[in-house]
PDB file of N, CA and C in Angstrom:
ATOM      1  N   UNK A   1       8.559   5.227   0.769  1.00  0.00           N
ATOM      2  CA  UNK A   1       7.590   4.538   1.552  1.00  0.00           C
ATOM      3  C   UNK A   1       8.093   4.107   2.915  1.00  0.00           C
ATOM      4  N   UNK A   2       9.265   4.417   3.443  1.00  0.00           N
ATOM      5  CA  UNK A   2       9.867   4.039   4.758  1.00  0.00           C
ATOM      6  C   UNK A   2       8.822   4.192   5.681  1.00  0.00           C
ATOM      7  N   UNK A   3       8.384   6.288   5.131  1.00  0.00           N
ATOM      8  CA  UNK A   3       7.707   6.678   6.353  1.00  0.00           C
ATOM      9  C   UNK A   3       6.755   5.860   7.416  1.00  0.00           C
ATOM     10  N   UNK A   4       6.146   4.752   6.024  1.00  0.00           N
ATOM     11  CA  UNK A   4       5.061   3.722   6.960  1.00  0.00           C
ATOM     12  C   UNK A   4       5.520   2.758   8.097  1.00  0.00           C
ATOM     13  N   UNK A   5       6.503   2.270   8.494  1.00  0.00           N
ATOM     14  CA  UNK A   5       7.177   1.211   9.028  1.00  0.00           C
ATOM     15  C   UNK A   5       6.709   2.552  10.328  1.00  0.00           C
ATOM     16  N   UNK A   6       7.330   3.177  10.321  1.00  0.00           N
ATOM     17  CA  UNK A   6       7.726   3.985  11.598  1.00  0.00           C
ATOM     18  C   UNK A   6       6.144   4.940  11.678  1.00  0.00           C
ATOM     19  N   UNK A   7       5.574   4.904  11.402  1.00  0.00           N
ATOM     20  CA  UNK A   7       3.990   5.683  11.024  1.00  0.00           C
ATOM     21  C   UNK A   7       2.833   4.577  12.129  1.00  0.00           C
ATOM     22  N   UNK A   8       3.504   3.376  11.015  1.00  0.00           N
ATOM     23  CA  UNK A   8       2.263   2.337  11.887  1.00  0.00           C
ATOM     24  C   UNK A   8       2.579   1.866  12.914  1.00  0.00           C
ATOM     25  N   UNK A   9       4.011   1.350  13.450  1.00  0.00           N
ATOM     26  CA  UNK A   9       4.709   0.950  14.755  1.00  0.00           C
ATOM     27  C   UNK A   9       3.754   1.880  15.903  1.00  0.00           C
ATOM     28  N   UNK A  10       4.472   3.299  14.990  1.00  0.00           N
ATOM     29  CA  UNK A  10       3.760   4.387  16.054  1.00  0.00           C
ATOM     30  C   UNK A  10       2.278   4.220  17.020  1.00  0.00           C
ATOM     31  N   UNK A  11       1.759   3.882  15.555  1.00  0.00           N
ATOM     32  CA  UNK A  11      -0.316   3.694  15.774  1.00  0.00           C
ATOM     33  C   UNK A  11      -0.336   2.889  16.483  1.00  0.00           C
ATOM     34  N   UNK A  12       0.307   1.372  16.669  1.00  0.00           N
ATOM     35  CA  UNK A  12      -0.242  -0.061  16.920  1.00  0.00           C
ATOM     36  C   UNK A  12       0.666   0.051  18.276  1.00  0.00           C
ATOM     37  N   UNK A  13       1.609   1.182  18.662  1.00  0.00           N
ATOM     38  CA  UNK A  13       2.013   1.443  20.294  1.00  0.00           C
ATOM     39  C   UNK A  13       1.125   1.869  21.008  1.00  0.00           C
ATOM     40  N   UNK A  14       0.432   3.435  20.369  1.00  0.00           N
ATOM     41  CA  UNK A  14      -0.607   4.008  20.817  1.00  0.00           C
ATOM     42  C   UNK A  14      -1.599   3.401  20.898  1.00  0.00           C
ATOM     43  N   UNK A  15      -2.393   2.631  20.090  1.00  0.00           N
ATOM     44  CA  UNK A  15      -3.560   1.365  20.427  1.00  0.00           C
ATOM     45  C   UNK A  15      -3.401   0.743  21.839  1.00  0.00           C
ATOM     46  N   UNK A  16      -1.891   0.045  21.615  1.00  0.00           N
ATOM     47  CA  UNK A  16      -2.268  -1.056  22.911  1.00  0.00           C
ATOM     48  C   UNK A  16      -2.305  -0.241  24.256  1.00  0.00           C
ATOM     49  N   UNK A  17      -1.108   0.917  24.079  1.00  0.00           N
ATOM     50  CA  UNK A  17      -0.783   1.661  25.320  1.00  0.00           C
ATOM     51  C   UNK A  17      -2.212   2.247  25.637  1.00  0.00           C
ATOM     52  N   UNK A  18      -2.755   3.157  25.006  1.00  0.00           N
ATOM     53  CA  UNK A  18      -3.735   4.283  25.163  1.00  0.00           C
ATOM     54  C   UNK A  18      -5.109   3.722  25.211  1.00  0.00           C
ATOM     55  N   UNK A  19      -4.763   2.788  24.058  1.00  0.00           N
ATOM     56  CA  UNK A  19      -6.102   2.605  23.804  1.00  0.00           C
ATOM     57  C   UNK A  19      -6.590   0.845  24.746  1.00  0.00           C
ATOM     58  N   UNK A  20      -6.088   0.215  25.026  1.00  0.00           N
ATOM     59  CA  UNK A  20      -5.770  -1.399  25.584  1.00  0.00           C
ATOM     60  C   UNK A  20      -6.057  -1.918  24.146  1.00  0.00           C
ATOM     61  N   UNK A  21      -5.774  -2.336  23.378  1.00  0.00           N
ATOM     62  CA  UNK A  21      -5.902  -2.729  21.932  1.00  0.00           C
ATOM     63  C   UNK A  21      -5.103  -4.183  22.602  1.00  0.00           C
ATOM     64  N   UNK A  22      -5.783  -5.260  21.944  1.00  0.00           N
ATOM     65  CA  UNK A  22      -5.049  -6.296  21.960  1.00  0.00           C
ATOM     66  C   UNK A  22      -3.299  -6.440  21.020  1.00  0.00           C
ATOM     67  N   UNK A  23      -2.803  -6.322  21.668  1.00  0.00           N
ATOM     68  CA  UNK A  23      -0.974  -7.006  20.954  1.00  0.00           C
ATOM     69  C   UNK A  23      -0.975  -6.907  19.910  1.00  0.00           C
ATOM     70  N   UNK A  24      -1.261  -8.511  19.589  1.00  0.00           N
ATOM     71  CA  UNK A  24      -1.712  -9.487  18.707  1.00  0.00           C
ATOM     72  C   UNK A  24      -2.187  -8.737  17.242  1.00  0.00           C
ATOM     73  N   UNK A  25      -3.276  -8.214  17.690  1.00  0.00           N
ATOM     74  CA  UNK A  25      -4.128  -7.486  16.735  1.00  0.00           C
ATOM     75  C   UNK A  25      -3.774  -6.648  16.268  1.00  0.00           C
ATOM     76  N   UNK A  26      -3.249  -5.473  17.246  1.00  0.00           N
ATOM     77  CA  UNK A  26      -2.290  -4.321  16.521  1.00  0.00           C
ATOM     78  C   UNK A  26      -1.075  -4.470  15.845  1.00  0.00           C
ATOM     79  N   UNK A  27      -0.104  -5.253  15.575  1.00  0.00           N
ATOM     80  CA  UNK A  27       0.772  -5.711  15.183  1.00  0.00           C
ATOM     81  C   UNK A  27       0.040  -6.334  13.764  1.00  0.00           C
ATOM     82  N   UNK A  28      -0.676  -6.931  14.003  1.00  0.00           N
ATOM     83  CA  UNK A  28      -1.075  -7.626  12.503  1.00  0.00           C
ATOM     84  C   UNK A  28      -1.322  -6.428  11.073  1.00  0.00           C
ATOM     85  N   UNK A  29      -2.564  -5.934  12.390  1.00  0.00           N
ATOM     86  CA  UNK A  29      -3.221  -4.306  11.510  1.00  0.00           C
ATOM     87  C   UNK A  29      -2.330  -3.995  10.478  1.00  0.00           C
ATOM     88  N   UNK A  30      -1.145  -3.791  11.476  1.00  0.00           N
ATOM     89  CA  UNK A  30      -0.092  -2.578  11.468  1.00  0.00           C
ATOM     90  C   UNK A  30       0.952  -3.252  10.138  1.00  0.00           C
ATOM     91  N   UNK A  31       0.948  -4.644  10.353  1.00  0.00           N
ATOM     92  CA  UNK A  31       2.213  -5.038   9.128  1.00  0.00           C
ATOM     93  C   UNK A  31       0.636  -5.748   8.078  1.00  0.00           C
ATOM     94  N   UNK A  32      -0.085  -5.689   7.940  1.00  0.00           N
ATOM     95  CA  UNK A  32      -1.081  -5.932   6.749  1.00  0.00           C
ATOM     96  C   UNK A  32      -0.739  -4.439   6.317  1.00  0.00           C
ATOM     97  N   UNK A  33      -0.966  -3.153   7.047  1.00  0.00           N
ATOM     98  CA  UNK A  33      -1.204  -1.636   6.395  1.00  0.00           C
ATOM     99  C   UNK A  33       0.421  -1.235   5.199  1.00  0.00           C
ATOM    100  N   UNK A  34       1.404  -1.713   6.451  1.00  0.00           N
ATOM    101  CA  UNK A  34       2.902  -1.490   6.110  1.00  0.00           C
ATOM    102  C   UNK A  34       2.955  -2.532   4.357  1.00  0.00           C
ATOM    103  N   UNK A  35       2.462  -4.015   4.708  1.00  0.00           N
ATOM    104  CA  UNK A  35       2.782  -4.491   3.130  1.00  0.00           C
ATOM    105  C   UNK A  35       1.671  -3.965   2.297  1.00  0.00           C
ATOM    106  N   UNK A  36       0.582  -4.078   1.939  1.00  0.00           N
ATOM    107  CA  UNK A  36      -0.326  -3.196   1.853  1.00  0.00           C
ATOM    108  C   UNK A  36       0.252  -1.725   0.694  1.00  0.00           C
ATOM    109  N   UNK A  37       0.897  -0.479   1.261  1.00  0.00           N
ATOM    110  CA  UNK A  37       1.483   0.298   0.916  1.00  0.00           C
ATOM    111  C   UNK A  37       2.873   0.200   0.489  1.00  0.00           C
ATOM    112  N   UNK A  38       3.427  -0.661   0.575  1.00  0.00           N
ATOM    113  CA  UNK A  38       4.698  -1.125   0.467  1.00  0.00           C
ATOM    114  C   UNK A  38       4.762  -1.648  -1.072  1.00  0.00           C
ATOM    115  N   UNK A  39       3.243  -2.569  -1.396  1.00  0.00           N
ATOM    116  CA  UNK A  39       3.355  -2.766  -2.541  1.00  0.00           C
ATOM    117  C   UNK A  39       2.710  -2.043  -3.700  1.00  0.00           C
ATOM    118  N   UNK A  40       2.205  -0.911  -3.267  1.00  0.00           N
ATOM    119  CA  UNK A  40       1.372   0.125  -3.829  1.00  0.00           C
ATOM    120  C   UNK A  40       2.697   1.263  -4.103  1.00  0.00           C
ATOM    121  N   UNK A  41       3.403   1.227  -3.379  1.00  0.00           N
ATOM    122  CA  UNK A  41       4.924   1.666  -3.844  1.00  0.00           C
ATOM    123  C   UNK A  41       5.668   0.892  -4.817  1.00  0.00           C
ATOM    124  N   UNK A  42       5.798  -0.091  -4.490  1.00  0.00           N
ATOM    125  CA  UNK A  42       6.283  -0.631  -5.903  1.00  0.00           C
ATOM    126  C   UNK A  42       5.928  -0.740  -7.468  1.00  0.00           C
ATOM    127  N   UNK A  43       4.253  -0.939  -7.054  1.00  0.00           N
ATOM    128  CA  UNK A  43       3.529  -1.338  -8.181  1.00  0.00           C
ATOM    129  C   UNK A  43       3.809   0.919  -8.596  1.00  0.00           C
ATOM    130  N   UNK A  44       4.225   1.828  -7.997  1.00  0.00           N
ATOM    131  CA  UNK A  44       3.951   3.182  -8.504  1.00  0.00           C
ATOM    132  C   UNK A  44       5.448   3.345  -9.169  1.00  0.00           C
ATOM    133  N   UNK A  45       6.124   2.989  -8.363  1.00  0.00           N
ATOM    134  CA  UNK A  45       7.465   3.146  -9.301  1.00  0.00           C
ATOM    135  C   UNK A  45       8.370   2.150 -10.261  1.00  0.00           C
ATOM    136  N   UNK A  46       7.199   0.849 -10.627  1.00  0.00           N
ATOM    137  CA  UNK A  46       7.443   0.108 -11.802  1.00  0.00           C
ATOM    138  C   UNK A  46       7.731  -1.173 -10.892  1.00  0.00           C
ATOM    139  N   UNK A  47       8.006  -1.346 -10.460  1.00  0.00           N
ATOM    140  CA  UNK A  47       8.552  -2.638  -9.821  1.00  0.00           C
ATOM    141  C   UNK A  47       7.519  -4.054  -9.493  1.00  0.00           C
ATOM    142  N   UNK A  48       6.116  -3.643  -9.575  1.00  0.00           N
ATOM    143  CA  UNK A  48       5.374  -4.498  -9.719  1.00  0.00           C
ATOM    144  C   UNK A  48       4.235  -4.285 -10.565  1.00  0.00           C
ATOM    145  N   UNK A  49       3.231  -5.073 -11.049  1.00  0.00           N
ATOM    146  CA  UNK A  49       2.572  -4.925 -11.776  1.00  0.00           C
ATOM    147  C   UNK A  49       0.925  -5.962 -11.817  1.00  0.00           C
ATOM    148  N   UNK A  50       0.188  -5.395 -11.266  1.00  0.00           N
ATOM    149  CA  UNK A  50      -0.905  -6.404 -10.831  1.00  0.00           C
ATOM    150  C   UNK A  50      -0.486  -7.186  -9.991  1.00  0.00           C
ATOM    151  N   UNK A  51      -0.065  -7.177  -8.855  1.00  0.00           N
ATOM    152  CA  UNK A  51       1.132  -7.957  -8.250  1.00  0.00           C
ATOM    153  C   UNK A  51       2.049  -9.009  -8.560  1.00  0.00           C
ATOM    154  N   UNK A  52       2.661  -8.852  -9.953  1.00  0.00           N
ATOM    155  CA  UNK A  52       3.509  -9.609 -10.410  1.00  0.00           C
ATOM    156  C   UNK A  52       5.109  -8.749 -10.294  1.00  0.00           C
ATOM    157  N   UNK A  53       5.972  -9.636 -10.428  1.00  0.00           N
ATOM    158  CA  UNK A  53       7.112  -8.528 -10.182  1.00  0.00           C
ATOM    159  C   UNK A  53       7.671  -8.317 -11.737  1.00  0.00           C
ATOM    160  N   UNK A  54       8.076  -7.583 -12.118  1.00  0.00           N
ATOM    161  CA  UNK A  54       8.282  -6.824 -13.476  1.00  0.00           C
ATOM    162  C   UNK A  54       9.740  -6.571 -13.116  1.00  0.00           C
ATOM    163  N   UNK A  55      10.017  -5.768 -12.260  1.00  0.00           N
ATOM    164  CA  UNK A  55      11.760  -5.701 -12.154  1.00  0.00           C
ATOM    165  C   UNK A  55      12.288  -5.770 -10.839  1.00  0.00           C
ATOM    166  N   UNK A  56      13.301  -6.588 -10.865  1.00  0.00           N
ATOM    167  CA  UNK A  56      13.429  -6.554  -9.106  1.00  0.00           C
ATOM    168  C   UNK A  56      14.041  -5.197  -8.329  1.00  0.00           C
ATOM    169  N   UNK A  57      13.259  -5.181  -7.393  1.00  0.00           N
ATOM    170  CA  UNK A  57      13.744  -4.382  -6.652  1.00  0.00           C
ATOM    171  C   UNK A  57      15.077  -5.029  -5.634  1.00  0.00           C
ATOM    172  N   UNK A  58      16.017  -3.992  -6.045  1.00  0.00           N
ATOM    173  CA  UNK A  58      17.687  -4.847  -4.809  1.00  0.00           C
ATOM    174  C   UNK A  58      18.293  -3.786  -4.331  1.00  0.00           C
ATOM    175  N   UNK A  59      17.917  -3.843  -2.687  1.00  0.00           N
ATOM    176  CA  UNK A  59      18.257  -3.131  -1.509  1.00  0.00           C
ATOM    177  C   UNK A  59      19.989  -2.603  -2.003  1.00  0.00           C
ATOM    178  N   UNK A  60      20.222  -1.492  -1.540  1.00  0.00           N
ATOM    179  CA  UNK A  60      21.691  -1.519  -1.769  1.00  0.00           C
ATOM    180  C   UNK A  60      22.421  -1.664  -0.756  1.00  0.00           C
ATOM    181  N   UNK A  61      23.863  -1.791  -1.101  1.00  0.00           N
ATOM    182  CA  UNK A  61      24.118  -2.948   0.013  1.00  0.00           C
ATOM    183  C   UNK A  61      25.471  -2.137   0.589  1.00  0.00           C
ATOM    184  N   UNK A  62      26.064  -2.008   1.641  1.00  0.00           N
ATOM    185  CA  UNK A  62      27.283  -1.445   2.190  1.00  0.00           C
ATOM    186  C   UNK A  62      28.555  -2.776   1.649  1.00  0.00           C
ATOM    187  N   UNK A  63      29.333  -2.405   1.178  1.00  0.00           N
ATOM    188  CA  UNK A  63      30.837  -2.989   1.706  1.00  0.00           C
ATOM    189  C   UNK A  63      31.804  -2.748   2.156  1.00  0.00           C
ATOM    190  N   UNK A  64      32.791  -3.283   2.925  1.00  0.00           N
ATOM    191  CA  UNK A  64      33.644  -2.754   3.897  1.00  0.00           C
ATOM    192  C   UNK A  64      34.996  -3.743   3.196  1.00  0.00           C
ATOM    193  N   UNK A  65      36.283  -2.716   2.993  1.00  0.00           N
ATOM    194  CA  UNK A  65      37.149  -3.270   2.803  1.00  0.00           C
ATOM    195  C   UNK A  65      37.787  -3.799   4.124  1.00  0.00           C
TER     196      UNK A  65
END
């Protein structure tokens, strides 16, 4: 589901640039669409459930000796 972060940024540039779209507005759109699908990803690969969380999802993490 990354693709969306960088999908909707895209849209809500093109709005304000192309289109005069208010800021404000496109930015909101754009991270309502991003969580939105974000949790429609989770809820598909188990991690949530009616929007309850069922198993956590945990980013993996770099360490550096």
């Amino acid at each position: 589901g990354s693709y969306i972060l960088e999908r909707e940024l895209s849209n809500a540039y093109n709005s304000i640039v192309l289109d005069g779209e208010n800021l404000r507005t496109a930015i909101d759109l754009a991270s309502k669409r991003i969580n939105r699908e974000t949790e429609r990803k989770l809820e598909e690969f188990g991690y949530l459930k009616n929007g309850e969380l069922i198993d956590p999802y945990l980013n993996p993490e770099l360490y550096y000796e």
